[in-house]
N, C-alpha and C. Protein backbone atom coordinates (compact mmCIF):
# COMPACT_ATOMS: atom_id res chain seq x y z
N UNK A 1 -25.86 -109.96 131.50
CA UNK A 1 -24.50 -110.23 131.07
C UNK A 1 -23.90 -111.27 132.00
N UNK A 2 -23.02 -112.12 131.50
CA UNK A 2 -21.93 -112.89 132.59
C UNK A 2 -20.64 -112.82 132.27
N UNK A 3 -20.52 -113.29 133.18
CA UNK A 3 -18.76 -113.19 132.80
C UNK A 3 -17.43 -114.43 132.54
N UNK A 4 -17.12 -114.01 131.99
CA UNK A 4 -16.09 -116.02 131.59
C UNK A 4 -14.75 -116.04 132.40
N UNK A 5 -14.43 -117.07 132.50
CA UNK A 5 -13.32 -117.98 133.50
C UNK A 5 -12.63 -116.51 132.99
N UNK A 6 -12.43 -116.08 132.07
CA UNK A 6 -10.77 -114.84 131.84
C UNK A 6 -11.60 -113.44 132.32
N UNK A 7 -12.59 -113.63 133.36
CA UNK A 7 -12.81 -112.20 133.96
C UNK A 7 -13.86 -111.13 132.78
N UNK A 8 -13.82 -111.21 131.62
CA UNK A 8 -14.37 -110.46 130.76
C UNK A 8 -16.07 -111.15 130.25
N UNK A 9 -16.32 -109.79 130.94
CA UNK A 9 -18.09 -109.71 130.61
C UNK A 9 -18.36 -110.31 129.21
N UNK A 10 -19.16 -111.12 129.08
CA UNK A 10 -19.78 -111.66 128.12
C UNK A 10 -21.46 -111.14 127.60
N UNK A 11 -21.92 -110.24 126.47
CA UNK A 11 -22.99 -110.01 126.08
C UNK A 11 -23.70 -110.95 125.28
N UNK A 12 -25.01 -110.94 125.72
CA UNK A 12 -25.87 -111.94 124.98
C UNK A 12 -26.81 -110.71 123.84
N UNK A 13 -26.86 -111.60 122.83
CA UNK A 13 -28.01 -110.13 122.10
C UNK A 13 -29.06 -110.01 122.87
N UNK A 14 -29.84 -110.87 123.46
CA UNK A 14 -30.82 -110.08 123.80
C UNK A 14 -30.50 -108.59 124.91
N UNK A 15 -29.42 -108.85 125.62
CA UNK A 15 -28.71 -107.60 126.59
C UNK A 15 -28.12 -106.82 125.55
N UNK A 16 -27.76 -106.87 124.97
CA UNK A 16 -27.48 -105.65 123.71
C UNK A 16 -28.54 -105.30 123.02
N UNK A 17 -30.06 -105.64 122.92
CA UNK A 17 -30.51 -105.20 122.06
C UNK A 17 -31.98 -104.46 123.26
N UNK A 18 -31.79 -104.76 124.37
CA UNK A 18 -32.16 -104.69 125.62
C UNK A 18 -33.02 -102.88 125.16
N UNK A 19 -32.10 -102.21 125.27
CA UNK A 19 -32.38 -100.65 125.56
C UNK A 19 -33.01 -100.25 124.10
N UNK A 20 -33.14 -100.81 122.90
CA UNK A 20 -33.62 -100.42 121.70
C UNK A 20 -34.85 -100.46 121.95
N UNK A 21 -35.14 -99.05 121.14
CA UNK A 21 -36.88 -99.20 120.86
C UNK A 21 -37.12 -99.31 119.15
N UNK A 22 -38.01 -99.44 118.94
CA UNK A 22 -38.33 -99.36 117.57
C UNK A 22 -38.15 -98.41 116.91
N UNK A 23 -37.59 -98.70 115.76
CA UNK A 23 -36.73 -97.48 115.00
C UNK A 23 -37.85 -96.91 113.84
N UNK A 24 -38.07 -96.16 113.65
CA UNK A 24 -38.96 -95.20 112.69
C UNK A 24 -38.45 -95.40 111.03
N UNK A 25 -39.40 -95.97 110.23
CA UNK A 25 -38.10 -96.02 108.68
C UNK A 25 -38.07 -94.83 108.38
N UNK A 26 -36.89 -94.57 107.54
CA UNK A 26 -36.67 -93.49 107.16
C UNK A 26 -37.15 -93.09 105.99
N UNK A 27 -37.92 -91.88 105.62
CA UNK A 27 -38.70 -91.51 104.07
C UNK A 27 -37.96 -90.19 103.89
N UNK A 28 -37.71 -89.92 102.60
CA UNK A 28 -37.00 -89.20 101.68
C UNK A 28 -38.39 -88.36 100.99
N UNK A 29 -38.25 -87.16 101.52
CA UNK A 29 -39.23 -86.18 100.30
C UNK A 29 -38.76 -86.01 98.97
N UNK A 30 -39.33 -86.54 97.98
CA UNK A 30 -38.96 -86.06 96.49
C UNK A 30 -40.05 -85.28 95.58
N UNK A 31 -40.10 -85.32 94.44
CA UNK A 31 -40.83 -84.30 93.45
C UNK A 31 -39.90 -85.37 91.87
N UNK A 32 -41.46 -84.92 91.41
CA UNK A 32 -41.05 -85.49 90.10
C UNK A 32 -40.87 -84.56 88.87
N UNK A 33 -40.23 -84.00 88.19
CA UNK A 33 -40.06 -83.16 86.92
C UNK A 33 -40.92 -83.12 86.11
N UNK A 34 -41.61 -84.58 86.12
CA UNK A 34 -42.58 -84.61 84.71
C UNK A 34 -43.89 -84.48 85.16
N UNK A 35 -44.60 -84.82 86.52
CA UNK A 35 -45.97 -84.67 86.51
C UNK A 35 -46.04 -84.14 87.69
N UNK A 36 -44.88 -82.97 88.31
CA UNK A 36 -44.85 -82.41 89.21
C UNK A 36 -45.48 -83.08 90.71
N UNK A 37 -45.43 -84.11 91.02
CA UNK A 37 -46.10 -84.36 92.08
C UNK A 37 -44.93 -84.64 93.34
N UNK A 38 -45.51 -84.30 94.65
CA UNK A 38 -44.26 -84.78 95.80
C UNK A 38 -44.68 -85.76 96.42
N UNK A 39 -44.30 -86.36 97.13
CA UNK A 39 -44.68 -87.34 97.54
C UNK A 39 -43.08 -87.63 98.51
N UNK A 40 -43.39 -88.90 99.66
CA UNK A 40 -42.24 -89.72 100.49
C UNK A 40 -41.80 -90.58 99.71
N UNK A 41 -40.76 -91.36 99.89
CA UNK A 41 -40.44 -92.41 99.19
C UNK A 41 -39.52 -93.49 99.96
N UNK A 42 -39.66 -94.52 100.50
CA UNK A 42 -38.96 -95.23 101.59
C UNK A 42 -37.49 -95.01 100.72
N UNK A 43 -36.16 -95.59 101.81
CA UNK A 43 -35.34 -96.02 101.25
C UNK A 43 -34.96 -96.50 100.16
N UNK A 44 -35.73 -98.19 100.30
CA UNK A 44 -35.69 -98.84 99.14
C UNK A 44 -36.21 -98.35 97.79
N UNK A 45 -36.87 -97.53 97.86
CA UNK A 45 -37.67 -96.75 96.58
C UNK A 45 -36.28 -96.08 95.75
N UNK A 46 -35.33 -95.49 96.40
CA UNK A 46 -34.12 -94.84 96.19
C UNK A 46 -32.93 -95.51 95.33
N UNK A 47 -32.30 -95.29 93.96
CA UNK A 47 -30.86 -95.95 94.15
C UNK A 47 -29.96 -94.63 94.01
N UNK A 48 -28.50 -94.50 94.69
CA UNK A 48 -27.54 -94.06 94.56
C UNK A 48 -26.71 -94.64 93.60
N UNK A 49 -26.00 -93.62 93.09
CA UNK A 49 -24.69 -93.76 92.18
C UNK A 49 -23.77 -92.98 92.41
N UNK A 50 -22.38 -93.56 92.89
CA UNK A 50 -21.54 -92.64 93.32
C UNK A 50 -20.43 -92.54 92.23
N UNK A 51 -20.30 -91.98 91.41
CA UNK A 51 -19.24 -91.42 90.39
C UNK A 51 -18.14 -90.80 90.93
N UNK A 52 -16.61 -90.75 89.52
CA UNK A 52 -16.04 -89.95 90.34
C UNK A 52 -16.10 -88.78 90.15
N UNK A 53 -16.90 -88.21 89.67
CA UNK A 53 -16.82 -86.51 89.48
C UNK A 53 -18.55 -86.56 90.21
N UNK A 54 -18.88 -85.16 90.05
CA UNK A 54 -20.41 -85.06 90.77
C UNK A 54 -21.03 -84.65 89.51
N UNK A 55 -20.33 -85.16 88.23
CA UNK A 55 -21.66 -84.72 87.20
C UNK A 55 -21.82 -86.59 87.05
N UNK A 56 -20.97 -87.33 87.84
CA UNK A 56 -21.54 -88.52 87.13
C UNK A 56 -22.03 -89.41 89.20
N UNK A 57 -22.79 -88.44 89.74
CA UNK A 57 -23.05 -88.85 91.32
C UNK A 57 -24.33 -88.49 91.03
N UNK A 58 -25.18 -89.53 90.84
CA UNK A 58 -26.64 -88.98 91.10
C UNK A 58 -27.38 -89.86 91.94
N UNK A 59 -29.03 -89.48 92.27
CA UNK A 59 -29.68 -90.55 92.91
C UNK A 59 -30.83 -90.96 91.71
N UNK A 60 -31.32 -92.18 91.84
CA UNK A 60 -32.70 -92.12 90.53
C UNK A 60 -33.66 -92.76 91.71
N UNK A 61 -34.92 -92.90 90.81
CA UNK A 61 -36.40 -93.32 91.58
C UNK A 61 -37.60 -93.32 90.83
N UNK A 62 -38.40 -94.58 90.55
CA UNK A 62 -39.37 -93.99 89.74
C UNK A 62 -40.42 -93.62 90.25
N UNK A 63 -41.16 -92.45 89.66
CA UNK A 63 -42.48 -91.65 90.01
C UNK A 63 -43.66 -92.76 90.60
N UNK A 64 -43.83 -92.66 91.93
CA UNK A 64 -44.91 -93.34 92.15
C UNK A 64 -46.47 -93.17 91.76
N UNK A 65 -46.80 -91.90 91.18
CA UNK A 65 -47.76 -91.04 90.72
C UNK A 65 -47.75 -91.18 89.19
N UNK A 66 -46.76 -90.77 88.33
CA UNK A 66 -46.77 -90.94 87.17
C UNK A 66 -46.01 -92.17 86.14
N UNK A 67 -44.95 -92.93 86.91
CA UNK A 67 -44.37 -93.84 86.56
C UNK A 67 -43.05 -93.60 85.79
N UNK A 68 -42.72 -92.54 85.86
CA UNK A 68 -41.41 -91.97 85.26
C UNK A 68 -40.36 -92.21 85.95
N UNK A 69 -39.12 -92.41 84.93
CA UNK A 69 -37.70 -92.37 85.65
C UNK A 69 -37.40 -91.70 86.06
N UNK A 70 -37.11 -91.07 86.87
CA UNK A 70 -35.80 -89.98 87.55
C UNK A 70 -35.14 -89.94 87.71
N UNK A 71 -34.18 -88.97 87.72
CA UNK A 71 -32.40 -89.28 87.74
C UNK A 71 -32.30 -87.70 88.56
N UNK A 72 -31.26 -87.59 89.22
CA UNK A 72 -31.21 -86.30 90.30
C UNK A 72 -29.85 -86.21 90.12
N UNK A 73 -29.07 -85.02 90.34
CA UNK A 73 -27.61 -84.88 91.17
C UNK A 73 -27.74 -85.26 92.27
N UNK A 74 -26.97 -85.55 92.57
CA UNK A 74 -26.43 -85.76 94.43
C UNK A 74 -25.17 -85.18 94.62
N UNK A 75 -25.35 -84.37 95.59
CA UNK A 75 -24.04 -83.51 96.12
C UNK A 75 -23.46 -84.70 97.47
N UNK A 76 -22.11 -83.62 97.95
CA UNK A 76 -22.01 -84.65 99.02
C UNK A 76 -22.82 -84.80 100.09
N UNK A 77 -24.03 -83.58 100.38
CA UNK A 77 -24.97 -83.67 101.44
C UNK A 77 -26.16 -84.62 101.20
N UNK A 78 -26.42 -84.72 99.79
CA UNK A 78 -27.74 -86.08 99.61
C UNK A 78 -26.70 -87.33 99.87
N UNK A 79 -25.49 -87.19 99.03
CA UNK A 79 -24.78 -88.56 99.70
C UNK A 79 -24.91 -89.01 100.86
N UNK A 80 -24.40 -88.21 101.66
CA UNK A 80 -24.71 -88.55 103.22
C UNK A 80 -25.73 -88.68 104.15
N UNK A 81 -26.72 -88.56 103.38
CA UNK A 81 -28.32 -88.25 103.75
C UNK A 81 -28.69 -89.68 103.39
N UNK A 82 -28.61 -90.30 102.42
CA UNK A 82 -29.17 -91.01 101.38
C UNK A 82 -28.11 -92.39 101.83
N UNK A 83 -27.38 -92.43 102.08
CA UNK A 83 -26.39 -92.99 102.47
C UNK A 83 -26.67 -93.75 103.99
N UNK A 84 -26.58 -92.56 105.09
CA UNK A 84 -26.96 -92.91 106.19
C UNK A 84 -28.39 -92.93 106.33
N UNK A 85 -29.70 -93.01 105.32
CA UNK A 85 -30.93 -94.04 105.62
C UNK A 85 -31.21 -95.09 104.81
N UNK A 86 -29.92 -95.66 104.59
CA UNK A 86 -30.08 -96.93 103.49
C UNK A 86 -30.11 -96.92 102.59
N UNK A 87 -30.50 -96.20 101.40
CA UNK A 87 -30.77 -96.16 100.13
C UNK A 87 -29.15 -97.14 100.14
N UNK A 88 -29.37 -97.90 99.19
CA UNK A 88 -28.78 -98.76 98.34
C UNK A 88 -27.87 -97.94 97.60
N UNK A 89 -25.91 -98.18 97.42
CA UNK A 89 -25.35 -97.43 96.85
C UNK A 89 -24.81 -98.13 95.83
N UNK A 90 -24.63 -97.82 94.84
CA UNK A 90 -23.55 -98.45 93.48
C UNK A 90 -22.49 -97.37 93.47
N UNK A 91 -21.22 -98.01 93.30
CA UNK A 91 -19.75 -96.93 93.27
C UNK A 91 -19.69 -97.47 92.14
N UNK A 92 -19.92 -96.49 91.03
CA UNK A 92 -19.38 -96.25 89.82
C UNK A 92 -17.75 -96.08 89.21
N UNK A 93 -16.76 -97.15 88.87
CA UNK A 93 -15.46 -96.58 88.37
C UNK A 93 -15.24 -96.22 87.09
N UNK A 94 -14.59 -95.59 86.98
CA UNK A 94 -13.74 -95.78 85.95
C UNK A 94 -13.30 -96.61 85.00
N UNK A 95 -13.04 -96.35 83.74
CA UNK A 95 -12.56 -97.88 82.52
C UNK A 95 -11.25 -97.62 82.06
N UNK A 96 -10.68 -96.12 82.72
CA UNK A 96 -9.46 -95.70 82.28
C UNK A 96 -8.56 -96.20 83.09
């Protein structure tokens, strides 16, 4: 770090990124309805939809095993799950 003519420490990224180690991606256990299989699924494999009621909040993904769509509920705990390891979110509104 240095510091500038007004006294205040100045960070360079590499000193901010200094103490990081390599971060682990995050995988999501799922199951498929139609050809029963489980399997991980990275982030990106994931989309969210956040509605405003929780019959219209789900997550989808297609079957890496059988090739099927999926569509799931999501409560507010997959929200926040799903949410904080990236999965990709769409906020769904309203037309009223």
């Amino acid at each position: 770090m240095s510091e500038s003519a007004s006294g205040v420490r100045e960070m360079t990224v590499a000193s901010a990124f200094a103490g990081m180690r390599s971060v682990t991606p995050v995988v999501f256990k799922a199951g498929c309805p139609d050809c029963r299989g489980r399997f991980e699924l990275a982030a990106g494999a994931l989309r969210l939809a956040i509605g405003a009621t929780s019959r219209t909040t789900f997550y989808s993904f297609t079957c890496p095993e059988c090739g099927a769509s999926v569509r799931k509920p999501a409560g507010e705990r997959i929200v926040e799950l799903l949410t904080g390891g990236g999965v990709r979110t769409l906020r769904l509104h309203s037309t009223l």
